[in-house]
Protein backbone atom coordinates (compact mmCIF):
# COMPACT_ATOMS: atom_id res chain seq x y z
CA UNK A 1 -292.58 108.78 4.49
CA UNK A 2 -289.56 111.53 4.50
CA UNK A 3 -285.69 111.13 4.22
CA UNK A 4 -283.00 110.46 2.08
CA UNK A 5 -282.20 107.66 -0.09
CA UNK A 6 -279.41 106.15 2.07
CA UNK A 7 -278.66 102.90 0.36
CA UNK A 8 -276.99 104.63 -2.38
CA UNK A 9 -274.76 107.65 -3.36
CA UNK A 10 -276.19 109.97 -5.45
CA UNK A 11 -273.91 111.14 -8.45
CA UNK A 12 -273.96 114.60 -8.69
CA UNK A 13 -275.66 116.78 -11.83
CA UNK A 14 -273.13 119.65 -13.27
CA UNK A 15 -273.98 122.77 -13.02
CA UNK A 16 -273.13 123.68 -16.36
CA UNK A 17 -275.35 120.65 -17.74
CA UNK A 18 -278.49 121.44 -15.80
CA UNK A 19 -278.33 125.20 -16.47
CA UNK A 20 -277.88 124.71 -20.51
CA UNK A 21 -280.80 122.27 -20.45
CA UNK A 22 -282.98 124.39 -18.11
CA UNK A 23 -282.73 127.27 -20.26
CA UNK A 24 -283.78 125.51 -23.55
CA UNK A 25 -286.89 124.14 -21.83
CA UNK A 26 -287.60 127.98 -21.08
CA UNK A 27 -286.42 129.68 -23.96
CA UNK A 28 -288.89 126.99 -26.02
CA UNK A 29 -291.98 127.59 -23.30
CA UNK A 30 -291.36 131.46 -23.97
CA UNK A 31 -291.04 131.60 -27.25
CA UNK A 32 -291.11 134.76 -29.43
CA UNK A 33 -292.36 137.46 -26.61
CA UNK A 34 -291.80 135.81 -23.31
CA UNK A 35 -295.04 135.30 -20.83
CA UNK A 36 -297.43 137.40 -21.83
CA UNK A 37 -300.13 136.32 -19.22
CA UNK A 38 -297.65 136.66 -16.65
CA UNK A 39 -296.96 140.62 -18.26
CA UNK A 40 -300.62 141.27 -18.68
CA UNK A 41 -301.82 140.42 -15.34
CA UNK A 42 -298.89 141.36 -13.10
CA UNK A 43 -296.48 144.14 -12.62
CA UNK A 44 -293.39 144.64 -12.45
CA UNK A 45 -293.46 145.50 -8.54
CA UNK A 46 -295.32 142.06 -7.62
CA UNK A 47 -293.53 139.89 -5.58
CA UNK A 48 -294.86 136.87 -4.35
CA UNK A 49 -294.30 133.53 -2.29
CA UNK A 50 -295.04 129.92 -3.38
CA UNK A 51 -294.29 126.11 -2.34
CA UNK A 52 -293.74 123.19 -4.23
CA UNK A 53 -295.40 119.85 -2.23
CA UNK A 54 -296.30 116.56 -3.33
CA UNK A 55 -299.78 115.86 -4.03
CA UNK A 56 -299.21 111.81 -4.52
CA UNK A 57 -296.59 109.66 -2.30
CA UNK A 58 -293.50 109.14 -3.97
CA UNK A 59 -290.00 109.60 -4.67
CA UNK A 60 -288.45 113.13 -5.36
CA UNK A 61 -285.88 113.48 -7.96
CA UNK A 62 -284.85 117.01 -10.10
CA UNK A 63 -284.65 119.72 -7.62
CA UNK A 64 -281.63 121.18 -9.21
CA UNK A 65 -283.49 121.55 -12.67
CA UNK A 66 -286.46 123.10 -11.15
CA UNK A 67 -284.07 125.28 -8.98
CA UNK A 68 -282.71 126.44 -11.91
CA UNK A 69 -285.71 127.31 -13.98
CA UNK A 70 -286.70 129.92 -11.15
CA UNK A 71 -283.15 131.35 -10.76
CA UNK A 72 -282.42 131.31 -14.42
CA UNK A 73 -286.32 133.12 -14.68
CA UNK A 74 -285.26 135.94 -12.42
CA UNK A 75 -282.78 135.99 -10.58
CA UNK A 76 -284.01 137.98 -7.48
CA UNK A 77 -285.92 134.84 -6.76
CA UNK A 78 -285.07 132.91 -3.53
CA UNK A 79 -285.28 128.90 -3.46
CA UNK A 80 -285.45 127.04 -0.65
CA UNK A 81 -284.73 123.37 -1.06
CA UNK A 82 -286.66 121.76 2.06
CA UNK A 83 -285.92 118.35 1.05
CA UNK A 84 -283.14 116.42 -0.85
CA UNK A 85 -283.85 114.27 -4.23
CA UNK A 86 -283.96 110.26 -3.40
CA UNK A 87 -286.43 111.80 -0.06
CA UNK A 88 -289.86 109.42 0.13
CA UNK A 89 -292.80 112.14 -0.14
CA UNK A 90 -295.98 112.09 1.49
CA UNK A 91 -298.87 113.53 0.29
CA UNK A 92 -298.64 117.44 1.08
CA UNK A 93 -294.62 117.27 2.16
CA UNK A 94 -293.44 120.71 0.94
CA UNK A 95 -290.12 119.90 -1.28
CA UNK A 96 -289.23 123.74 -1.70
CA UNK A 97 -290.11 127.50 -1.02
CA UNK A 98 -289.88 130.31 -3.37
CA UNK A 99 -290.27 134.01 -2.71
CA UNK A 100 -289.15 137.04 -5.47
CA UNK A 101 -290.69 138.42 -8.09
CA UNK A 102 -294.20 137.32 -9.53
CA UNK A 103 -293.72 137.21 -13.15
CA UNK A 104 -290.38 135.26 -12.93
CA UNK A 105 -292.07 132.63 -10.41
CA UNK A 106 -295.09 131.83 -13.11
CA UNK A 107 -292.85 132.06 -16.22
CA UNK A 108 -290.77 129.24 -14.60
CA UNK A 109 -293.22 127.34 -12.93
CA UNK A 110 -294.67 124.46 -15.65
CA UNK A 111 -290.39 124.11 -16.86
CA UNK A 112 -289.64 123.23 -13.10
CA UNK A 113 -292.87 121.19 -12.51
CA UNK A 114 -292.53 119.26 -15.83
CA UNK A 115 -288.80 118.40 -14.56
CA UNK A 116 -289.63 117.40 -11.18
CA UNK A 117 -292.95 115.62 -12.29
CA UNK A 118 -291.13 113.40 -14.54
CA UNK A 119 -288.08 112.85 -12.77
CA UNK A 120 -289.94 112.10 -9.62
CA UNK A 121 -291.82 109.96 -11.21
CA UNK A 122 -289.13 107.50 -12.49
CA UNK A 123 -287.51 107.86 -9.09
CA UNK A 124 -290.92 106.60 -7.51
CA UNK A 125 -291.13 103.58 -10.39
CA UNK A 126 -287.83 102.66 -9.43
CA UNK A 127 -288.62 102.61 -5.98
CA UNK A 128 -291.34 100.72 -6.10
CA UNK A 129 -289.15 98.10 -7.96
CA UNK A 130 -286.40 98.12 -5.70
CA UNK A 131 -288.10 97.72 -2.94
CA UNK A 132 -289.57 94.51 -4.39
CA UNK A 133 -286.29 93.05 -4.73
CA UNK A 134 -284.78 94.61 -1.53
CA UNK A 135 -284.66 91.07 0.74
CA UNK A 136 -282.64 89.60 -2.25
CA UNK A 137 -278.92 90.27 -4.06
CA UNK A 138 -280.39 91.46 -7.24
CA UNK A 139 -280.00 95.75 -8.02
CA UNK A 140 -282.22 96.96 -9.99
CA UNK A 141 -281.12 98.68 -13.03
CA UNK A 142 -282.38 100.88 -16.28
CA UNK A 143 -281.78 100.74 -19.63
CA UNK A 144 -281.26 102.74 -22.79
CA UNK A 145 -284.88 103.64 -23.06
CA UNK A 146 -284.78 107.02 -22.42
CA UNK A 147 -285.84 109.90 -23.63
CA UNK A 148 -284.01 111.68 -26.51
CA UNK A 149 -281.91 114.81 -24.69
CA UNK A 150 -282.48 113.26 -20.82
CA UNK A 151 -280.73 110.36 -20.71
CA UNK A 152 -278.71 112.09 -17.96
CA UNK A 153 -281.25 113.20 -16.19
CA UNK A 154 -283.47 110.65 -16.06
CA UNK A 155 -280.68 108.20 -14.76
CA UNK A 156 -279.79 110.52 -12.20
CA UNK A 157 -283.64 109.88 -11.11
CA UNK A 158 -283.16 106.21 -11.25
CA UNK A 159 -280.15 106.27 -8.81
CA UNK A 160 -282.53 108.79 -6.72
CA UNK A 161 -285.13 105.67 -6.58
CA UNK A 162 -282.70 103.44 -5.00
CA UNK A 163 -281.95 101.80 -8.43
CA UNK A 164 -278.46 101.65 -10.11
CA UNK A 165 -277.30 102.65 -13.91
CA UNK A 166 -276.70 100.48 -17.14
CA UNK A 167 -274.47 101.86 -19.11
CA UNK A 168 -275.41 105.06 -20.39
CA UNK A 169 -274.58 105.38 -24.39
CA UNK A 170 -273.10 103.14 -27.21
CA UNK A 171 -269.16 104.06 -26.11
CA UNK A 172 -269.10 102.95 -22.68
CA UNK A 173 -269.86 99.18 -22.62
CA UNK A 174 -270.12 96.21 -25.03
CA UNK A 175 -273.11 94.62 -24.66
CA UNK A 176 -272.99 91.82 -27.35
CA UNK A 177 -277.31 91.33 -28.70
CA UNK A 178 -278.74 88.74 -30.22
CA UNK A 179 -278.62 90.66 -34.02
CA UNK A 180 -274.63 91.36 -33.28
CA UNK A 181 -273.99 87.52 -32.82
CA UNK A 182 -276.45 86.26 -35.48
CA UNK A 183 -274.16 88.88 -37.96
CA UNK A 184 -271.32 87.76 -36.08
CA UNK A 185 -271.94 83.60 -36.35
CA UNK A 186 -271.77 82.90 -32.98
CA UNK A 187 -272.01 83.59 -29.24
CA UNK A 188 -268.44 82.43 -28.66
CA UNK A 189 -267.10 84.34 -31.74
CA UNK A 190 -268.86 87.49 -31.11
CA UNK A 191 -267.28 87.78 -27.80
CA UNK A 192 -263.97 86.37 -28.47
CA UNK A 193 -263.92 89.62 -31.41
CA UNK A 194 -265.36 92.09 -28.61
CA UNK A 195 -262.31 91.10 -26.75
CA UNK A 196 -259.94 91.94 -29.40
CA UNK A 197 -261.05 95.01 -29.41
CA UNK A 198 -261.50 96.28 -25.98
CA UNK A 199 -259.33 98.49 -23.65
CA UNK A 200 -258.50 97.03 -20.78
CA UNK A 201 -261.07 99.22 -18.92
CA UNK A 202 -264.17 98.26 -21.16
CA UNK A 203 -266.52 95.98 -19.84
CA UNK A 204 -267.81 93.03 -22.22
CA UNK A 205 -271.70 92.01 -21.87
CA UNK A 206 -273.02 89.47 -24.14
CA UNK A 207 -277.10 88.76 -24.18
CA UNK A 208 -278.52 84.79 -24.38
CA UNK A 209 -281.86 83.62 -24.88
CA UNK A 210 -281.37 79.74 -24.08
CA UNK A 211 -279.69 78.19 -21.52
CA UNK A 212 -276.97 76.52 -24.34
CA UNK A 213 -276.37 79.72 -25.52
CA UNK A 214 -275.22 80.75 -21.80
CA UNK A 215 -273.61 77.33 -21.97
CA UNK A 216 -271.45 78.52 -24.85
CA UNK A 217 -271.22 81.91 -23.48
CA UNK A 218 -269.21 81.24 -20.33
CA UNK A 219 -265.76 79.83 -21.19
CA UNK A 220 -265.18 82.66 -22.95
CA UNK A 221 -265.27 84.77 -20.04
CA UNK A 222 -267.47 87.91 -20.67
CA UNK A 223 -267.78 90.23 -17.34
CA UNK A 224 -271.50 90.34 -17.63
CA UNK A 225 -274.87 87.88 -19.12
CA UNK A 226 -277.57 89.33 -19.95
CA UNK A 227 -280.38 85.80 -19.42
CA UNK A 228 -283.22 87.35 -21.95
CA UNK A 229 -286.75 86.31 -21.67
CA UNK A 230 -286.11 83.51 -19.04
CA UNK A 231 -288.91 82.44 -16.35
CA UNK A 232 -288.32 82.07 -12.78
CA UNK A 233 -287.27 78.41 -13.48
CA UNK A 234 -285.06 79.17 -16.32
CA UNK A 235 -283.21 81.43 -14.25
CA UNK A 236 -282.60 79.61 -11.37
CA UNK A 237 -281.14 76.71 -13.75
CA UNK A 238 -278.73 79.22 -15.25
CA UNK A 239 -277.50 80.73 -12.09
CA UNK A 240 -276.97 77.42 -10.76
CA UNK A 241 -274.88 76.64 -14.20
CA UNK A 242 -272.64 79.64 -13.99
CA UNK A 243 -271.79 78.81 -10.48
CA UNK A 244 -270.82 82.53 -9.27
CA UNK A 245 -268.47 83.10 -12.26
CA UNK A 246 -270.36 85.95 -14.19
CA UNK A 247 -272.81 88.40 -13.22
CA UNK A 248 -276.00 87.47 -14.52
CA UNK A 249 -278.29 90.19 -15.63
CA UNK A 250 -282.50 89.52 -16.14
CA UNK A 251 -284.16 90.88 -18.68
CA UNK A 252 -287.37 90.68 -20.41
CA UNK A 253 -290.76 90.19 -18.76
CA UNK A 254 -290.12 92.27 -15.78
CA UNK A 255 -293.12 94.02 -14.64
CA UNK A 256 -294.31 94.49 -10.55
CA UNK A 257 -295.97 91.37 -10.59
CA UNK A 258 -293.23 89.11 -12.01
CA UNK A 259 -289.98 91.38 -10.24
CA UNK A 260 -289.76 89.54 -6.91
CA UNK A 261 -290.04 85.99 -8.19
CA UNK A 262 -286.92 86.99 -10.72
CA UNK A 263 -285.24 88.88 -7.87
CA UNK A 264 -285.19 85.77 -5.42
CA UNK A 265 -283.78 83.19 -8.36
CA UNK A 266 -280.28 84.23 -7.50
CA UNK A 267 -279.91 86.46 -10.15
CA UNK A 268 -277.43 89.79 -10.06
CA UNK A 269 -279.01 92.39 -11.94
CA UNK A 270 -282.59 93.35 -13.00
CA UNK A 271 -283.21 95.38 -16.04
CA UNK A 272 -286.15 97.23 -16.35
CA UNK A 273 -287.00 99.75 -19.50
CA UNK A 274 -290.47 100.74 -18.06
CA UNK A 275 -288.97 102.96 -15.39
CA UNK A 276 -287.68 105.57 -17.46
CA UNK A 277 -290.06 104.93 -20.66
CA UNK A 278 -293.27 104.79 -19.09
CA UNK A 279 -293.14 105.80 -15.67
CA UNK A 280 -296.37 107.61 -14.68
CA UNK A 281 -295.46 111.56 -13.91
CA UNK A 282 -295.60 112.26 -9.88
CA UNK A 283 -298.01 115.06 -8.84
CA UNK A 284 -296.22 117.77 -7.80
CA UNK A 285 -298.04 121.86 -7.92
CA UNK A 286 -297.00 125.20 -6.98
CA UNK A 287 -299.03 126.95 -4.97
CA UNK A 288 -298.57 131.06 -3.77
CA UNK A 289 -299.12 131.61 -0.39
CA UNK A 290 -301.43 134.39 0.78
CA UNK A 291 -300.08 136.13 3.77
């Protein structure tokens, strides 16, 4: 079950963004006095070699963040990065080797784990979504529901489990809800004022939950419908009412059972919280190898 996502190009974390995040997760593991098991059991002098494997099948996403935990622990430690994030793991598949000093391996080994546990883990959700819809023209894509400080992060693992990003903050997209246009008195007025305001760049989204809503929706020309809470039928009657002139986006009700009966309506986009707010951590463990 190993290689490379290849159906997608994977953006590219900063440097300066892992590293800053990395070192708050260790700096709150270590606390006041730094690992004091690690200092009461080991010297100085030990040194010491480990690997990283999977222990469940899945998708691996976050090796930079756990690469950066060990070199930001010590930095006479040597990684090894035996596979590339987006790779499908079988149980067992070592994802990276480690050799340096003992203390700095354990005092970064549950930051790195929790990283690549969790990211891994929405990777593999993903994946197991995507490849649901994979015979069809929908992309499956996340949402907002993140978690507070890894929004970043855990869309990077999204794009790692052959899924594709929503927008990622308040200041990069309209999307147009159902609580904006029942303030705003109107589907066709809400968008019609998002358009006044725009840049040219700025993409305008606007959410229905009936098909007269989508109705309304579509002379005034917003680049993207979200079709919330529609059934299988539903959908394919609004696809066949827009005709190919907006990209339709499903959301609501999306689970593993209902994904590929949503995916084959015609639909352009699938939306999916779960994948980054409740996607089950991967089992990953670190294990020191005994010459």
């Amino acid at each position: 079950m190993t290689g490379a996502v290849s159906e997608t190009r994977l953006p590219v974390l900063p440097a300066l963004m892992v590293e800053d995040a990395v070192r708050v997760a260790l700096l709150e593991d270590w606390g006041r006095a730094g690992d004091i098991t690690a200092q009461a059991t080991l010297s100085a002098g030990h040194r010491a070699s480990a690997v990283i494997a999977a222990r469940k099948p899945g998708r691996l996403a976050g090796l930079d963040l756990a690469e950066a935990a060990f070199r930001l622990s010590d930095p006479e430690i040597r990684v090894e990065k035996v596979m590339a994030d987006g790779a499908r793991l079988a149980p067992g598949d070592v994802v990276m080797r480690l050799a340096g000093p003992a203390r700095g391996l354990l005092s970064a080994e549950r930051v790195a784990l929790n990283y690549l546990g969790h990211l891994s883990g929405i990777a593999t959700a993903t994946g197991l979504f995507a490849d649901k819809a994979a015979h069809t023209r929908a992309r499956i894509v996340c949402t907002r529901k993140t978690t507070p400080g890894l929004r970043a992060f855990e869309k990077y693992a999204v794009r790692c489990g052959g899924g594709a990003n929503h927008r990622f903050g308040l200041d990069d997209a309209i999307l147009i809800k159902d609580n904006h246009i029942a303030v705003c008195g109107g589907v066709e007025k809400a968008i019609a004022a998002a358009r006044d305001f725009a840049g040219h760049l700025v993409k305008v989204e606007v959410e229905v939950d009936t098909l007269d809503q989508l109705r309304e929706a579509l002379p005034a020309r917003p680049d993207v419908i979200m079709l919330d809470n529609m059934g299988p039928d539903t959908l394919r009657e609004a696809v066949a009412i827009a005709g190919g002139k907006v990209l339709l986006e499903a959301s609501g009700g999306v689970d593993l059972d209902t994904v590929t009966a949503i995916a084959e309506t015609g639909v352009d986009l699938i939306s999916v919280g779960w994948i980054t707010h409740s996607a089950p951590v991967l089992d990953l463990g670190l294990d020191i190898v005994i010459d």
